[in-house]
PDB file of N, CA and C in Angstrom:
ATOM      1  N   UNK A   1     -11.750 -20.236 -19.469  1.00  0.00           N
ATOM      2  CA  UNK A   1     -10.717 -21.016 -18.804  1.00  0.00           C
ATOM      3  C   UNK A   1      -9.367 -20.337 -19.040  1.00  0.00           C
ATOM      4  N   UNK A   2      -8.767 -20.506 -17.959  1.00  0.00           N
ATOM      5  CA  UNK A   2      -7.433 -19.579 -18.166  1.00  0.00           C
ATOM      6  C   UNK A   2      -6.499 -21.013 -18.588  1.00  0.00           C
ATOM      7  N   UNK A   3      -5.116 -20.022 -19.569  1.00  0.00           N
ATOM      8  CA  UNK A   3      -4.365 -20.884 -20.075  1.00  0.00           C
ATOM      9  C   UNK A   3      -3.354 -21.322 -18.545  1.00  0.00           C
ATOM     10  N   UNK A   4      -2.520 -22.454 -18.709  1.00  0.00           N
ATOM     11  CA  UNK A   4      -1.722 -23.146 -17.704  1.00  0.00           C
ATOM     12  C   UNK A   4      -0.670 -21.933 -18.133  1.00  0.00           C
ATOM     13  N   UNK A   5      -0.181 -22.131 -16.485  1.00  0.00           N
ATOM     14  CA  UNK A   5       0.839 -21.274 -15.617  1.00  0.00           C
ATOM     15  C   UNK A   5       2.185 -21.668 -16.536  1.00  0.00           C
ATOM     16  N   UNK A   6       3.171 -20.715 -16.769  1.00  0.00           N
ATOM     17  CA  UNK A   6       4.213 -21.349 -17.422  1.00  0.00           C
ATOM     18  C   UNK A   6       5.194 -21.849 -15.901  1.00  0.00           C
ATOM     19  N   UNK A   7       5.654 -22.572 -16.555  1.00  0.00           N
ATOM     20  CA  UNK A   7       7.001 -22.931 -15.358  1.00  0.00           C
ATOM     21  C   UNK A   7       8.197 -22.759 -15.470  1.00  0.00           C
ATOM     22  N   UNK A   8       8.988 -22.364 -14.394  1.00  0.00           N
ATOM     23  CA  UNK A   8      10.481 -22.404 -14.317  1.00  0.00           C
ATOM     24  C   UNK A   8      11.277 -23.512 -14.736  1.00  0.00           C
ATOM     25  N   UNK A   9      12.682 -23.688 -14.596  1.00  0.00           N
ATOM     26  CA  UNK A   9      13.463 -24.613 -15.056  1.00  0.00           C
ATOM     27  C   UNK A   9      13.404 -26.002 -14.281  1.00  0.00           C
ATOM     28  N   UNK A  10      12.878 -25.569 -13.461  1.00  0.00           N
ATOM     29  CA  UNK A  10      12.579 -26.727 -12.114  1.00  0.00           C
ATOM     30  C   UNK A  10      11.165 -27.359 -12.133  1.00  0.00           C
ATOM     31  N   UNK A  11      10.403 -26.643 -13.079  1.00  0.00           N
ATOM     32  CA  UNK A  11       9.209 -27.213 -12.876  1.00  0.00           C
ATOM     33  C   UNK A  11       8.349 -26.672 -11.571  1.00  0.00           C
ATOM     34  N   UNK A  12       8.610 -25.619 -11.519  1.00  0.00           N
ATOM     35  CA  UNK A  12       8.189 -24.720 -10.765  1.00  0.00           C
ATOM     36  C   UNK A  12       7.032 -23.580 -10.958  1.00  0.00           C
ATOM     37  N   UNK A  13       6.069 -23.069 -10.948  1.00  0.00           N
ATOM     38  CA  UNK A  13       5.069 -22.370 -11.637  1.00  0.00           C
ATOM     39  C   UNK A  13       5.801 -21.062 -11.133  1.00  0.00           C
ATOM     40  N   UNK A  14       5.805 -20.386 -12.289  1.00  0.00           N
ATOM     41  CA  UNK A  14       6.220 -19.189 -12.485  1.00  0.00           C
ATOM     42  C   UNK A  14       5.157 -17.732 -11.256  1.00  0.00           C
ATOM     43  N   UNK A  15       5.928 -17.040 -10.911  1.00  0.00           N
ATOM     44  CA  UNK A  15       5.556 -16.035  -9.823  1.00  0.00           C
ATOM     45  C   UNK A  15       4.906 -14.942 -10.736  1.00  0.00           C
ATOM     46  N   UNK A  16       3.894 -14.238  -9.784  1.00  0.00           N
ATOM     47  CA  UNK A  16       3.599 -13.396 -10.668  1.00  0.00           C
ATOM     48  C   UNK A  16       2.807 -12.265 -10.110  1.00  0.00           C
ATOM     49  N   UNK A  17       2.620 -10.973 -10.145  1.00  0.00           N
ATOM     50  CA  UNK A  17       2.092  -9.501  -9.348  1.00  0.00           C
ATOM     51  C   UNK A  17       0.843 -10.113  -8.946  1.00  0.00           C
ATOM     52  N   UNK A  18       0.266  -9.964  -7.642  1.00  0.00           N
ATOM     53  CA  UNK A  18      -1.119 -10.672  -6.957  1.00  0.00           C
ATOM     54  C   UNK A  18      -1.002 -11.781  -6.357  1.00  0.00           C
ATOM     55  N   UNK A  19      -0.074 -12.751  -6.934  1.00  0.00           N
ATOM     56  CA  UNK A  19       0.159 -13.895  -6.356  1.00  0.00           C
ATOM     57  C   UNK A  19       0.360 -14.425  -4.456  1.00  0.00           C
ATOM     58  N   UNK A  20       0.048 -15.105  -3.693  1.00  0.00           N
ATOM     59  CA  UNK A  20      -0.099 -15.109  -2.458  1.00  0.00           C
ATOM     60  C   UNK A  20       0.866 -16.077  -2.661  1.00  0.00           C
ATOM     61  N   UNK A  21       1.756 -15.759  -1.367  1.00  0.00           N
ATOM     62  CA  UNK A  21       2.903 -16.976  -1.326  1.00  0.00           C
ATOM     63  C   UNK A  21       3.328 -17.135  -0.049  1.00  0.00           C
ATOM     64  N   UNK A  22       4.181 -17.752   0.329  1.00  0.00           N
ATOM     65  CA  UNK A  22       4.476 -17.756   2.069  1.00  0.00           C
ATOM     66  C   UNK A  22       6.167 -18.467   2.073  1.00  0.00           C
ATOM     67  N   UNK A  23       7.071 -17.944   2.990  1.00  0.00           N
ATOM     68  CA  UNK A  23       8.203 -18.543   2.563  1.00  0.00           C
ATOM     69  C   UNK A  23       8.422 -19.896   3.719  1.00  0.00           C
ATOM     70  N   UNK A  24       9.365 -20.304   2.697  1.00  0.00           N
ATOM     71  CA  UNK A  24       9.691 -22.200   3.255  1.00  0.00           C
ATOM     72  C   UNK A  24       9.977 -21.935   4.725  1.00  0.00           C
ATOM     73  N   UNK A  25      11.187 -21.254   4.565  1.00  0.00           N
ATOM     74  CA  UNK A  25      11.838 -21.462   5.992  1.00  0.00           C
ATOM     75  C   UNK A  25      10.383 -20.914   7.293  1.00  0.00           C
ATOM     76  N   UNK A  26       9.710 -19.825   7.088  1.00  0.00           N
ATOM     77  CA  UNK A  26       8.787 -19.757   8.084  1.00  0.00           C
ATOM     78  C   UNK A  26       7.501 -19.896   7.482  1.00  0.00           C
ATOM     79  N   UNK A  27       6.476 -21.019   7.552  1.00  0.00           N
ATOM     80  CA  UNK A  27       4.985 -20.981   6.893  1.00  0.00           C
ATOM     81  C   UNK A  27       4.356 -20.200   7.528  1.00  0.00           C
ATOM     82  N   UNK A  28       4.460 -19.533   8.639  1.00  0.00           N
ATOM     83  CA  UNK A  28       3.314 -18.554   9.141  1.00  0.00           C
ATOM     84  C   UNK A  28       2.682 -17.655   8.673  1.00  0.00           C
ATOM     85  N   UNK A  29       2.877 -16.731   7.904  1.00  0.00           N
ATOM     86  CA  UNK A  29       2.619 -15.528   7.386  1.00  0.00           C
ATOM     87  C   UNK A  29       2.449 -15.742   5.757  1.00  0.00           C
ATOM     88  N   UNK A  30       1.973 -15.829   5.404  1.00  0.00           N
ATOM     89  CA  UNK A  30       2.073 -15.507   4.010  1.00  0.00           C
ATOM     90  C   UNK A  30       2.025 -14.001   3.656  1.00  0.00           C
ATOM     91  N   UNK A  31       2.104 -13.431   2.251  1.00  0.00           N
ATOM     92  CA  UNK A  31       2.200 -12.564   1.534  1.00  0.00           C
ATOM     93  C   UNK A  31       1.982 -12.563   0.127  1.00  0.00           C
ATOM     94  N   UNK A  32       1.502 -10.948  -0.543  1.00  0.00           N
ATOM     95  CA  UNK A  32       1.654 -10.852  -1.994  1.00  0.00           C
ATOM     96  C   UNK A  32       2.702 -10.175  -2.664  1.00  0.00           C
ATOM     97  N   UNK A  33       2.717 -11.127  -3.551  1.00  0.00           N
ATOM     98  CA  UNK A  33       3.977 -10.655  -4.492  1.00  0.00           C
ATOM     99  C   UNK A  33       3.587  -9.043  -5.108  1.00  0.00           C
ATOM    100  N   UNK A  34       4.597  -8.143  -4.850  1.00  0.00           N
ATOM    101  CA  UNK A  34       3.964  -6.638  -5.149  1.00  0.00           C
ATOM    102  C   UNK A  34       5.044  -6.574  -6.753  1.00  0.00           C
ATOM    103  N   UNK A  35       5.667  -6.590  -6.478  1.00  0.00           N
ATOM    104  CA  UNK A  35       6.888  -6.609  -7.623  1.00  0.00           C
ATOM    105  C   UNK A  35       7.762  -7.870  -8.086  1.00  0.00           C
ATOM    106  N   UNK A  36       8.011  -8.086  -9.355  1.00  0.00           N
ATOM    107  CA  UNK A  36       8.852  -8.891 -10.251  1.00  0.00           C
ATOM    108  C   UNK A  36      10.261  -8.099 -10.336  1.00  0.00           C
ATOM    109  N   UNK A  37      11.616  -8.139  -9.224  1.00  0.00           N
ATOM    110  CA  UNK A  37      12.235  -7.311  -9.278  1.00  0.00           C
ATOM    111  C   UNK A  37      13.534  -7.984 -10.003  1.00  0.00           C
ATOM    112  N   UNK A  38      14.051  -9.475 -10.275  1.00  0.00           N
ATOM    113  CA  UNK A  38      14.660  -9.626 -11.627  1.00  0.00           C
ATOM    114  C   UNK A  38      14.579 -11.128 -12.021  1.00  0.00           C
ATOM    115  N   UNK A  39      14.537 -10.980 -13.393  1.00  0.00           N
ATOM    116  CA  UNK A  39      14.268 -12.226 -14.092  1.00  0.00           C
ATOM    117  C   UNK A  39      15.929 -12.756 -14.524  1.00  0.00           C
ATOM    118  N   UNK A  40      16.385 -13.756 -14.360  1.00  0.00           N
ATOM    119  CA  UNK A  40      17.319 -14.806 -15.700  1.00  0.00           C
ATOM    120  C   UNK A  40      17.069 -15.881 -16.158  1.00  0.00           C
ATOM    121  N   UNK A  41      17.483 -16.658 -17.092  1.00  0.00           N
ATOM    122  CA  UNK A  41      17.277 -17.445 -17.952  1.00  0.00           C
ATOM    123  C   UNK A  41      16.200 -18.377 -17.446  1.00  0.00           C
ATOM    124  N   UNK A  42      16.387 -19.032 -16.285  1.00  0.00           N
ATOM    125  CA  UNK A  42      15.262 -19.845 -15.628  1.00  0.00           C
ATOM    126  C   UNK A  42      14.111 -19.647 -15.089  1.00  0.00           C
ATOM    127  N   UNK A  43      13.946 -18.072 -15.109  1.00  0.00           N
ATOM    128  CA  UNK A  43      12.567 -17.645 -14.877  1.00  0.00           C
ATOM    129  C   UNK A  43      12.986 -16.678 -13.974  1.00  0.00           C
ATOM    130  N   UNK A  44      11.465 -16.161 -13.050  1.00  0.00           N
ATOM    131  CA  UNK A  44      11.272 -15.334 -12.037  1.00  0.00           C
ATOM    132  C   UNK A  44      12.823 -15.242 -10.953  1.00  0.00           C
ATOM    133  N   UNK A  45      13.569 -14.628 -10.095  1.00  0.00           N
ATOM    134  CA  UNK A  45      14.582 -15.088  -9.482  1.00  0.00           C
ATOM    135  C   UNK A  45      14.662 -14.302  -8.303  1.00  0.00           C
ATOM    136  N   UNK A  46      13.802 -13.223  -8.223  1.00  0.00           N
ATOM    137  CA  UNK A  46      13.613 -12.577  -7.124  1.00  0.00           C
ATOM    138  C   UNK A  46      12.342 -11.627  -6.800  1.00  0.00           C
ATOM    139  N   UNK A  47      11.596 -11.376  -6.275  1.00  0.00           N
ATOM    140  CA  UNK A  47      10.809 -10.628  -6.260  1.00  0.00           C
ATOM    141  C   UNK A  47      10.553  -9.672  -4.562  1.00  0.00           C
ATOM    142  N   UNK A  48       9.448  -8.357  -4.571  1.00  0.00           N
ATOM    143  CA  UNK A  48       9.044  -8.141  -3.757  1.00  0.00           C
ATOM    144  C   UNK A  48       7.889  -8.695  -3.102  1.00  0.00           C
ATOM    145  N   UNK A  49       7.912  -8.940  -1.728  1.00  0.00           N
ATOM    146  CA  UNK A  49       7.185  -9.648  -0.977  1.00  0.00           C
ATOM    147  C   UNK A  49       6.104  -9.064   0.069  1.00  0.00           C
ATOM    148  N   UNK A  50       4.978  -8.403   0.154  1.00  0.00           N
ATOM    149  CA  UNK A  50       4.591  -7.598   1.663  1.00  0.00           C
ATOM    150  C   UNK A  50       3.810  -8.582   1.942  1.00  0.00           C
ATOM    151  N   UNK A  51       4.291  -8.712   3.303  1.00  0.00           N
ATOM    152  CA  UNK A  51       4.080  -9.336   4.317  1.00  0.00           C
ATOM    153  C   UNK A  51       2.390  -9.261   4.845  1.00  0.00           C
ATOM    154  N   UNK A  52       1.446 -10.319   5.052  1.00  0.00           N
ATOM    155  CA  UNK A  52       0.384  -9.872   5.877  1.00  0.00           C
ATOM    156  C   UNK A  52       0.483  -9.148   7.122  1.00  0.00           C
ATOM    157  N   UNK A  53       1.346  -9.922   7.887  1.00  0.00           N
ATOM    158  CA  UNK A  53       1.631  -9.456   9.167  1.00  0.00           C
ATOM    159  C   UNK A  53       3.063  -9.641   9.890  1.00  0.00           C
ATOM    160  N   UNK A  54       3.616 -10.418   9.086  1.00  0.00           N
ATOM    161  CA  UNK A  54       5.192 -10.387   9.249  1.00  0.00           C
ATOM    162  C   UNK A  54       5.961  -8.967   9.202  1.00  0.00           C
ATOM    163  N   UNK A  55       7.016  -8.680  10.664  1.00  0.00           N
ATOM    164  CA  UNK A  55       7.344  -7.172  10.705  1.00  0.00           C
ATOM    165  C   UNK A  55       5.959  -6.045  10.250  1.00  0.00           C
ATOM    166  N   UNK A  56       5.057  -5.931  10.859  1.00  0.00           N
ATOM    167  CA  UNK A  56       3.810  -5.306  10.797  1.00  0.00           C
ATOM    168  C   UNK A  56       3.774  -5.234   8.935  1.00  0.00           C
ATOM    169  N   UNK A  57       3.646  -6.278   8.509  1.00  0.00           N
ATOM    170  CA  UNK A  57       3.352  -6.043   6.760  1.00  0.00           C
ATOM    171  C   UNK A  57       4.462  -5.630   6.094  1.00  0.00           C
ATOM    172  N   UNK A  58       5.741  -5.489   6.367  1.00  0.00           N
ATOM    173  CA  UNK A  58       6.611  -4.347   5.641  1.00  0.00           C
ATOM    174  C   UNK A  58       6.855  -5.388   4.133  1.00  0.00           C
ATOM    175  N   UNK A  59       7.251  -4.556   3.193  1.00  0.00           N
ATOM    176  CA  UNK A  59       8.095  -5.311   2.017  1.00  0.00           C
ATOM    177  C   UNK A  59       9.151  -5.798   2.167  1.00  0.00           C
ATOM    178  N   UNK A  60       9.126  -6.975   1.751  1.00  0.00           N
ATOM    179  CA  UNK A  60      11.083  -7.537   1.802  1.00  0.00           C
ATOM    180  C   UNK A  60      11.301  -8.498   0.407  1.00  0.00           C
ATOM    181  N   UNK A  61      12.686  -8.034   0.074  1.00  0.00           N
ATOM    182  CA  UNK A  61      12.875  -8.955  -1.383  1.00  0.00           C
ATOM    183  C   UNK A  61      13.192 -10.332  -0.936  1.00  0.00           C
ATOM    184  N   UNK A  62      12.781 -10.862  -1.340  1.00  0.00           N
ATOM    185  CA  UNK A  62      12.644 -12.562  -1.355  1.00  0.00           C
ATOM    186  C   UNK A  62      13.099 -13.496  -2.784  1.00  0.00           C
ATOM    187  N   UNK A  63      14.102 -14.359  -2.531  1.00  0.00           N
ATOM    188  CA  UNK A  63      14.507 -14.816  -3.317  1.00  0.00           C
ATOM    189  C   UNK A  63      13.302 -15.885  -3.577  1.00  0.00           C
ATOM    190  N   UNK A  64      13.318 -16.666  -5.047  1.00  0.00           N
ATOM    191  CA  UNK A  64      11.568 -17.262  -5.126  1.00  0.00           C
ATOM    192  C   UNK A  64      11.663 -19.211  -5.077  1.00  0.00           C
ATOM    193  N   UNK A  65      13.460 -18.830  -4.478  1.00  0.00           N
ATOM    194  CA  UNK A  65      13.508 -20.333  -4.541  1.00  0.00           C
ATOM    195  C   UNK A  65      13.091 -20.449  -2.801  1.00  0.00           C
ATOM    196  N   UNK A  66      12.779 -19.800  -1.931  1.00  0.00           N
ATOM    197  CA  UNK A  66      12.409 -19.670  -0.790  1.00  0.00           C
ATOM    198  C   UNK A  66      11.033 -19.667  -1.014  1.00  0.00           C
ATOM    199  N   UNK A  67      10.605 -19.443  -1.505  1.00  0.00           N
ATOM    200  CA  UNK A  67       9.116 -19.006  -1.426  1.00  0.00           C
ATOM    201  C   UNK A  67       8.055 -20.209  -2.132  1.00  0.00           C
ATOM    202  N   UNK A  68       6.637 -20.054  -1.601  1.00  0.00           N
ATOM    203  CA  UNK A  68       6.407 -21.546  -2.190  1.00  0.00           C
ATOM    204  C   UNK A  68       4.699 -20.768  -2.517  1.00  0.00           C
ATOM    205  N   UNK A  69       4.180 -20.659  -3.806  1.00  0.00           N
ATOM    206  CA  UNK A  69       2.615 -20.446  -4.211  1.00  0.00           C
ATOM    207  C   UNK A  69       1.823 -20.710  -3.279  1.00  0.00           C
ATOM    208  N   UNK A  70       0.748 -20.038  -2.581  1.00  0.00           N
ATOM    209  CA  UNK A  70      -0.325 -20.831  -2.000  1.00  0.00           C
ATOM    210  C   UNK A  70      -1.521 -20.478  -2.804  1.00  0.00           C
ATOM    211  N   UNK A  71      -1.928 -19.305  -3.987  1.00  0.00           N
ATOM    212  CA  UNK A  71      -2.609 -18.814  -4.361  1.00  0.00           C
ATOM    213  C   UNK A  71      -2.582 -18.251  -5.535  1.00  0.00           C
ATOM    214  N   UNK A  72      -2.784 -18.267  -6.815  1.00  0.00           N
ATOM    215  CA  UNK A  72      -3.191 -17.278  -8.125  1.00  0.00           C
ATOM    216  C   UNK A  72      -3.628 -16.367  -7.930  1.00  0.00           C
ATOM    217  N   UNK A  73      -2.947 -15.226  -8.253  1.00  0.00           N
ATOM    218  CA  UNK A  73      -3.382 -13.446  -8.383  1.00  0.00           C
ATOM    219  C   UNK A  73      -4.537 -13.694  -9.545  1.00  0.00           C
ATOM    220  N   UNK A  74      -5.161 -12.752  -9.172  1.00  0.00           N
ATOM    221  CA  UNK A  74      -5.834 -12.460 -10.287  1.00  0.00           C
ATOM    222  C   UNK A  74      -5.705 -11.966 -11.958  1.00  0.00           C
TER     223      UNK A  74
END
């Protein structure tokens, strides 16, 4: 059994490399988190994002208060 996800300051489950996520403003597309690109005090705060099929897959940094878990990386 895996240990529980830590959470952000919000009560938010912390982001993490593998993770599948999809952002608020558009649910269509989801994506995996490729990179953890900076952390402060409240946790995760930005990361890299590639796209399934959004802009043919490209990477885009994504802030993670936009972004919402649909999935655990491995």
């Amino acid at each position: 059994m895996r240990p529980a996800r830590k959470k952000d300051a919000w009560g938010q489950p912390l982001l993490r490399v593998g993770d599948i996520v999809r952002s608020l403003p558009c649910k269509d597309d989801p994506g995996t988190v490729t990179q953890i690109l900076q952390v402060n005090a409240n946790g995760v705060h930005l990361v890299a994002v590639k796209w399934f099929s959004w802009l043919d897959g490209q990477t885009t940094q994504e802030y993670v208060s936009e972004l919402e878990l649909v999935s655990e990386g491995s």
